[in-house]
N, C-alpha and C. Protein backbone atom coordinates (compact mmCIF):
# COMPACT_ATOMS: atom_id res chain seq x y z
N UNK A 1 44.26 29.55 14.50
CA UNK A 1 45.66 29.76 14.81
C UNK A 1 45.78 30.13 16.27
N UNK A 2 46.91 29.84 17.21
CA UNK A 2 47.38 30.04 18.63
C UNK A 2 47.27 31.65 18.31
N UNK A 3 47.68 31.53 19.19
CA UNK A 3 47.50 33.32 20.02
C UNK A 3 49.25 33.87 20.46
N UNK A 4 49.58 34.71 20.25
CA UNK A 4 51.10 34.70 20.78
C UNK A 4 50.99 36.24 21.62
N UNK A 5 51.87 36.34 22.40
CA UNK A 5 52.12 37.69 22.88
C UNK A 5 53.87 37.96 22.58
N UNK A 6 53.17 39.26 21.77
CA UNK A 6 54.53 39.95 21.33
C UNK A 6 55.54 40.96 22.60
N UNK A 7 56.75 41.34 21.87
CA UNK A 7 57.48 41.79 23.12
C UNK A 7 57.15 42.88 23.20
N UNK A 8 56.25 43.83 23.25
CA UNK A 8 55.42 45.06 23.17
C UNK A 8 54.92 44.95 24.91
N UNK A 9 54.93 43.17 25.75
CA UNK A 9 54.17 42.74 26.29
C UNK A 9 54.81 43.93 27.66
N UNK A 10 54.16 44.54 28.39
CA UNK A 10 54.21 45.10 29.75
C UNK A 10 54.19 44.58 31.13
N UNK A 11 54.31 42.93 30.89
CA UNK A 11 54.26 42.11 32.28
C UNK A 11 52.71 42.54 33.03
N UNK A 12 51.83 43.26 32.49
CA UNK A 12 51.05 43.36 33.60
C UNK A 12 50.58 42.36 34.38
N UNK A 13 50.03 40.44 33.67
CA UNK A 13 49.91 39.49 34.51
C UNK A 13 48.32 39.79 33.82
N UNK A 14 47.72 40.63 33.36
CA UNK A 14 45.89 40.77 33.23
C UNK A 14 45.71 39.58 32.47
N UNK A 15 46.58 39.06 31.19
CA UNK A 15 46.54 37.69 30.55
C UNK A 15 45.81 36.33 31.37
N UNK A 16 47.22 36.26 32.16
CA UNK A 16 47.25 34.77 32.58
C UNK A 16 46.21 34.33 33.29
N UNK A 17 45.27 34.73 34.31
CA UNK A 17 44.19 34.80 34.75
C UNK A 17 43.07 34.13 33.85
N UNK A 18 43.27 34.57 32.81
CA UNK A 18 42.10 34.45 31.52
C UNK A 18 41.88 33.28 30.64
N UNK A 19 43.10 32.89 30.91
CA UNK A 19 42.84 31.59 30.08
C UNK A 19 42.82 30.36 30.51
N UNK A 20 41.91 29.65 29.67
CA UNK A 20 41.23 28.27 30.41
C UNK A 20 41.93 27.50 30.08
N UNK A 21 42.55 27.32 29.08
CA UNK A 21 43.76 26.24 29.21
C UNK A 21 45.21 26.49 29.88
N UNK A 22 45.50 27.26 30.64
CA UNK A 22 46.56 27.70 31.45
C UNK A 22 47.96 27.24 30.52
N UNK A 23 47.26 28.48 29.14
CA UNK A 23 48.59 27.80 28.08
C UNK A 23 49.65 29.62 28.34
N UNK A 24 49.22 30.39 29.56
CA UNK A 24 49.88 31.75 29.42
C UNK A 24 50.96 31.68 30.45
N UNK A 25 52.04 31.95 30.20
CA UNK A 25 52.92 31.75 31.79
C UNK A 25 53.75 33.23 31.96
N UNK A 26 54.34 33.67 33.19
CA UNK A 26 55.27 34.60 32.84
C UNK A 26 56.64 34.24 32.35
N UNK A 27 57.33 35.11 31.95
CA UNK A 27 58.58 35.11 31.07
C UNK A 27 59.45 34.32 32.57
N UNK A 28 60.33 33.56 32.16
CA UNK A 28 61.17 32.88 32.94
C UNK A 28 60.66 31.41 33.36
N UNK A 29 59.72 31.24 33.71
CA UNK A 29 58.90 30.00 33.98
C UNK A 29 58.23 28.80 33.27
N UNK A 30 58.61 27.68 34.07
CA UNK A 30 58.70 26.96 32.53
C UNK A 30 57.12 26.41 32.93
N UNK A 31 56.99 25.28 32.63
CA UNK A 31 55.65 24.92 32.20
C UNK A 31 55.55 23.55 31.82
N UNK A 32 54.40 23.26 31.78
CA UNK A 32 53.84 21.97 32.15
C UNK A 32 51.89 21.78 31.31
N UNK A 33 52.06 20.74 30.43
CA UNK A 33 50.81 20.55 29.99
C UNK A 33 50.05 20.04 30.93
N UNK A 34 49.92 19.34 32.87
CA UNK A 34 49.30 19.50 33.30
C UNK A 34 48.30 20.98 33.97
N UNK A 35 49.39 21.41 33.49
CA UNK A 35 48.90 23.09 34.29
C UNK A 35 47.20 23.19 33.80
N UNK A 36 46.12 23.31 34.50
CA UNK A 36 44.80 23.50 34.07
C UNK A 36 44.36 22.96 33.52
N UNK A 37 44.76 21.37 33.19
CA UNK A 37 44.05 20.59 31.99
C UNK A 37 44.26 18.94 32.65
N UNK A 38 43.43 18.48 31.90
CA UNK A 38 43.14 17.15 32.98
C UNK A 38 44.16 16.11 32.40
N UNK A 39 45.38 16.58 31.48
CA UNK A 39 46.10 15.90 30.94
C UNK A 39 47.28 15.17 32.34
N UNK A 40 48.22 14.08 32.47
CA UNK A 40 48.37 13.81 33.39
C UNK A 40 50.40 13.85 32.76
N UNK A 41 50.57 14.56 32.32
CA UNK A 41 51.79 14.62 31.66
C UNK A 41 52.70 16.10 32.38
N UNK A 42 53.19 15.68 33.21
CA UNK A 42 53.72 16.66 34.65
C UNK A 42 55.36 17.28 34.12
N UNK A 43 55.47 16.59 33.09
CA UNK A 43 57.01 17.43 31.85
C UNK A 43 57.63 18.63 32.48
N UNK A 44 58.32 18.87 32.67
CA UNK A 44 58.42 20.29 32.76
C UNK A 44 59.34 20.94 31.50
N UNK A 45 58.56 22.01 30.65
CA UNK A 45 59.32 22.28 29.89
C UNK A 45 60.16 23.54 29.85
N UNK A 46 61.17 23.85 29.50
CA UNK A 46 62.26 25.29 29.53
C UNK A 46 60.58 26.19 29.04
N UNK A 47 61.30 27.41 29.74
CA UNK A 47 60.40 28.81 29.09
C UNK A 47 60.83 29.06 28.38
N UNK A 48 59.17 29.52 27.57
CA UNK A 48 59.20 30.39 26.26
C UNK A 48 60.04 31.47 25.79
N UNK A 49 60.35 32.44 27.05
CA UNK A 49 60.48 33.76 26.69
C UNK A 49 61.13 33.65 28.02
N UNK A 50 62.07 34.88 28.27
CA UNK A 50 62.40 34.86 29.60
C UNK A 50 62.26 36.66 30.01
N UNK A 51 61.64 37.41 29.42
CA UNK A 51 61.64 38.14 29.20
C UNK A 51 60.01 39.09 29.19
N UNK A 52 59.38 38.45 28.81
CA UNK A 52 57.65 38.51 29.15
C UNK A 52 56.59 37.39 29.12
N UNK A 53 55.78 37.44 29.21
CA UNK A 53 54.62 36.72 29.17
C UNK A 53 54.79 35.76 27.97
N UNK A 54 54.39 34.27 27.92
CA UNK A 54 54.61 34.01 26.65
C UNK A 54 53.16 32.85 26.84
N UNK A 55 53.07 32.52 25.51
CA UNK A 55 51.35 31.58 25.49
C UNK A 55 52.42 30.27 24.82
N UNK A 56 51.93 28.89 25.30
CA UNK A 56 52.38 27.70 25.14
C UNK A 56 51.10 27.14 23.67
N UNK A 57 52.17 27.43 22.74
CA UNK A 57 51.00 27.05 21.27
C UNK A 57 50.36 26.03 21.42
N UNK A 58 51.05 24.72 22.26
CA UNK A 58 50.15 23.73 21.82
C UNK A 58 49.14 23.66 23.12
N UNK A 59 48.94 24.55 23.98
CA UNK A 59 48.28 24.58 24.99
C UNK A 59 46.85 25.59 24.32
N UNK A 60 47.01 26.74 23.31
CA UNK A 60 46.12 27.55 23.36
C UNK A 60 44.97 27.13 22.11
N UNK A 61 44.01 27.04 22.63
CA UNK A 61 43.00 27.18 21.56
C UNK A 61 42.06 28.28 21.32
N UNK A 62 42.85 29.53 21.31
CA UNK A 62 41.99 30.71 21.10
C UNK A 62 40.58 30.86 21.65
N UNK A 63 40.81 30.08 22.76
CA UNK A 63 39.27 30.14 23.68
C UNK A 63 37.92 29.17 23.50
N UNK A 64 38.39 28.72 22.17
CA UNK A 64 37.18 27.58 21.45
C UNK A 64 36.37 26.93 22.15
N UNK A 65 35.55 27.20 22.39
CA UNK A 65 34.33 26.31 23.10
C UNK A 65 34.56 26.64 24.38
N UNK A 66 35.26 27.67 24.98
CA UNK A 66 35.24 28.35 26.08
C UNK A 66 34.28 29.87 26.09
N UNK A 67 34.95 30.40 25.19
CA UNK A 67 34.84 31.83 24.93
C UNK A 67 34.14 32.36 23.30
N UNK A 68 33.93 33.68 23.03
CA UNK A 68 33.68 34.19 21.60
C UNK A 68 34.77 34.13 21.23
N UNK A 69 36.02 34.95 22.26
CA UNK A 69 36.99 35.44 21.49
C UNK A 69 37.91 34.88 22.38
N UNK A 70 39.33 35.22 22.11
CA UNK A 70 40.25 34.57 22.90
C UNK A 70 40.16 35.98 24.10
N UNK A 71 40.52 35.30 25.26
CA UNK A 71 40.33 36.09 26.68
C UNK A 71 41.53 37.06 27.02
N UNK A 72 42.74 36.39 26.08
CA UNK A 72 44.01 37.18 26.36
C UNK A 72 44.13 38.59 25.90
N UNK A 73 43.37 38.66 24.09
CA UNK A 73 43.40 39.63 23.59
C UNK A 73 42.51 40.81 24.37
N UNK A 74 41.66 40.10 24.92
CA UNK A 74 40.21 40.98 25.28
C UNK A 74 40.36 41.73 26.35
N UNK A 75 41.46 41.37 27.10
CA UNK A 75 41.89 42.05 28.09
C UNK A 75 43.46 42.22 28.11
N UNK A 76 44.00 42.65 27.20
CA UNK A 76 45.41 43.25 27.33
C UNK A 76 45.64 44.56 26.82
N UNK A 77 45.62 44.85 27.95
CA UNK A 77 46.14 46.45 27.89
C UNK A 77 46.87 47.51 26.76
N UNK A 78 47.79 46.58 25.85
CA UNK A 78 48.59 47.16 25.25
C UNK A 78 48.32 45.99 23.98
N UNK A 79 47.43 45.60 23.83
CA UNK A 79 47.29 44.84 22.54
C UNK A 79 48.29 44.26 21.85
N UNK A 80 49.23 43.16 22.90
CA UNK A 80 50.32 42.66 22.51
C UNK A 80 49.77 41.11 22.22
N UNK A 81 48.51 40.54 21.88
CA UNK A 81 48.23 39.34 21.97
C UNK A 81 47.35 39.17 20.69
N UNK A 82 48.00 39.00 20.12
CA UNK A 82 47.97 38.64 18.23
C UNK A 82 48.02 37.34 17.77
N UNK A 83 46.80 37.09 16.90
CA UNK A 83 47.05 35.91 16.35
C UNK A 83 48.34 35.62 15.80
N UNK A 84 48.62 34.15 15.81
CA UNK A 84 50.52 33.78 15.64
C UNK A 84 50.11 32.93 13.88
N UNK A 85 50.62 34.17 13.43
CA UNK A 85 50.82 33.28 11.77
C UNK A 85 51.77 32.40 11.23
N UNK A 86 52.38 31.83 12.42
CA UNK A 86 53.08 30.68 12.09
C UNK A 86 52.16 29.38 12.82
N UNK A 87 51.40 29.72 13.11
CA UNK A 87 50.33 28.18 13.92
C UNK A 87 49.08 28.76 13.65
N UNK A 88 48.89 27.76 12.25
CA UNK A 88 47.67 28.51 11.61
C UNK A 88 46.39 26.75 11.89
N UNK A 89 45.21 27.27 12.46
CA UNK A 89 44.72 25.81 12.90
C UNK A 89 43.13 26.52 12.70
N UNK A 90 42.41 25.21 12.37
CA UNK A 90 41.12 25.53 11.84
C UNK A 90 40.08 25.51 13.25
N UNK A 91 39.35 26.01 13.06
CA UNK A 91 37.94 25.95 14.35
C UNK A 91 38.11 24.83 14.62
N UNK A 92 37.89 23.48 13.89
CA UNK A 92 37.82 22.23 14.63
C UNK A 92 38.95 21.64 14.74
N UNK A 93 39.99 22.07 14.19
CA UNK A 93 41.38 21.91 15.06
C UNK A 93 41.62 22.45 16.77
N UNK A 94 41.29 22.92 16.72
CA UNK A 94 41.30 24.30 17.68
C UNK A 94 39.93 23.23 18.60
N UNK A 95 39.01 22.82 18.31
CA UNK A 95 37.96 22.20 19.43
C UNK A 95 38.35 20.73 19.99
N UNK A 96 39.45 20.10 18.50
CA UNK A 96 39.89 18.58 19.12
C UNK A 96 41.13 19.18 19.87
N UNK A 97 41.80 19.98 19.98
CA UNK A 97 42.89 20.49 20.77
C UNK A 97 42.08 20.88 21.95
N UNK A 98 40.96 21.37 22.59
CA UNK A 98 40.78 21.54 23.73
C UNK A 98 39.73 20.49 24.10
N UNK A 99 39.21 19.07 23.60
CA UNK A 99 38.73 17.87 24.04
C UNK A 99 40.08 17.28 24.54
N UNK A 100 41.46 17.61 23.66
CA UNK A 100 42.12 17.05 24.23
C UNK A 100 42.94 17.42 25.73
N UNK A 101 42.95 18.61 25.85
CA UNK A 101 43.02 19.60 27.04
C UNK A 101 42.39 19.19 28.12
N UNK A 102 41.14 19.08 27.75
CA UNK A 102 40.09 18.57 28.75
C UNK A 102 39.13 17.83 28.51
N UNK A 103 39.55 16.51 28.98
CA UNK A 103 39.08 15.15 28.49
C UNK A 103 37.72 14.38 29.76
């Protein structure tokens, strides 16, 4: 399952740094599946959240074949970065989602 950050979130910014699929943005800013990924689809889409930090679901693969764990949780301060039980996806969901990330 994606990773979400709840509104608990403190803006600190320690997130976005961390993740390899550049699926974390700050609140207000929209976003783009080229962002960090060799995909060539330059979209720009409305933001998540306008309000804090938000993770782009179909961008995150909980670190899979990057990391042990996802990088967001591991370093957020206030433990606002919780698995999202509405985007529930298996390990090898989660590994063809970041072949497809980065091809």
């Amino acid at each position: 399952m994606a990773i979400k950050i709840t509104d608990d979130c403190i803006n600190c910014g320690a997130c976005e740094p961390e993740c390899p699929n550049n699926a974390i943005y700050e609140g207000d800013d929209v976003w783009r599946f080229s962002d960090g990924t060799t995909l060539q689809d330059t979209t720009t889409h409305n933001p998540l959240e306008e309000d804090f930090y938000y993770i782009v679901t179909d961008k995150c693969t909980e670190c899979i074949g990057f990391f042990d764990e996802p990088q967001c949780a591991a370093v957020c301060p206030v433990d606002c970065c919780l698995p999202d039980e509405n985007n529930i996806e298996t390990e090898e969901e989660l590994l063809i989602k970041k072949k497809k990330l980065h091809a």
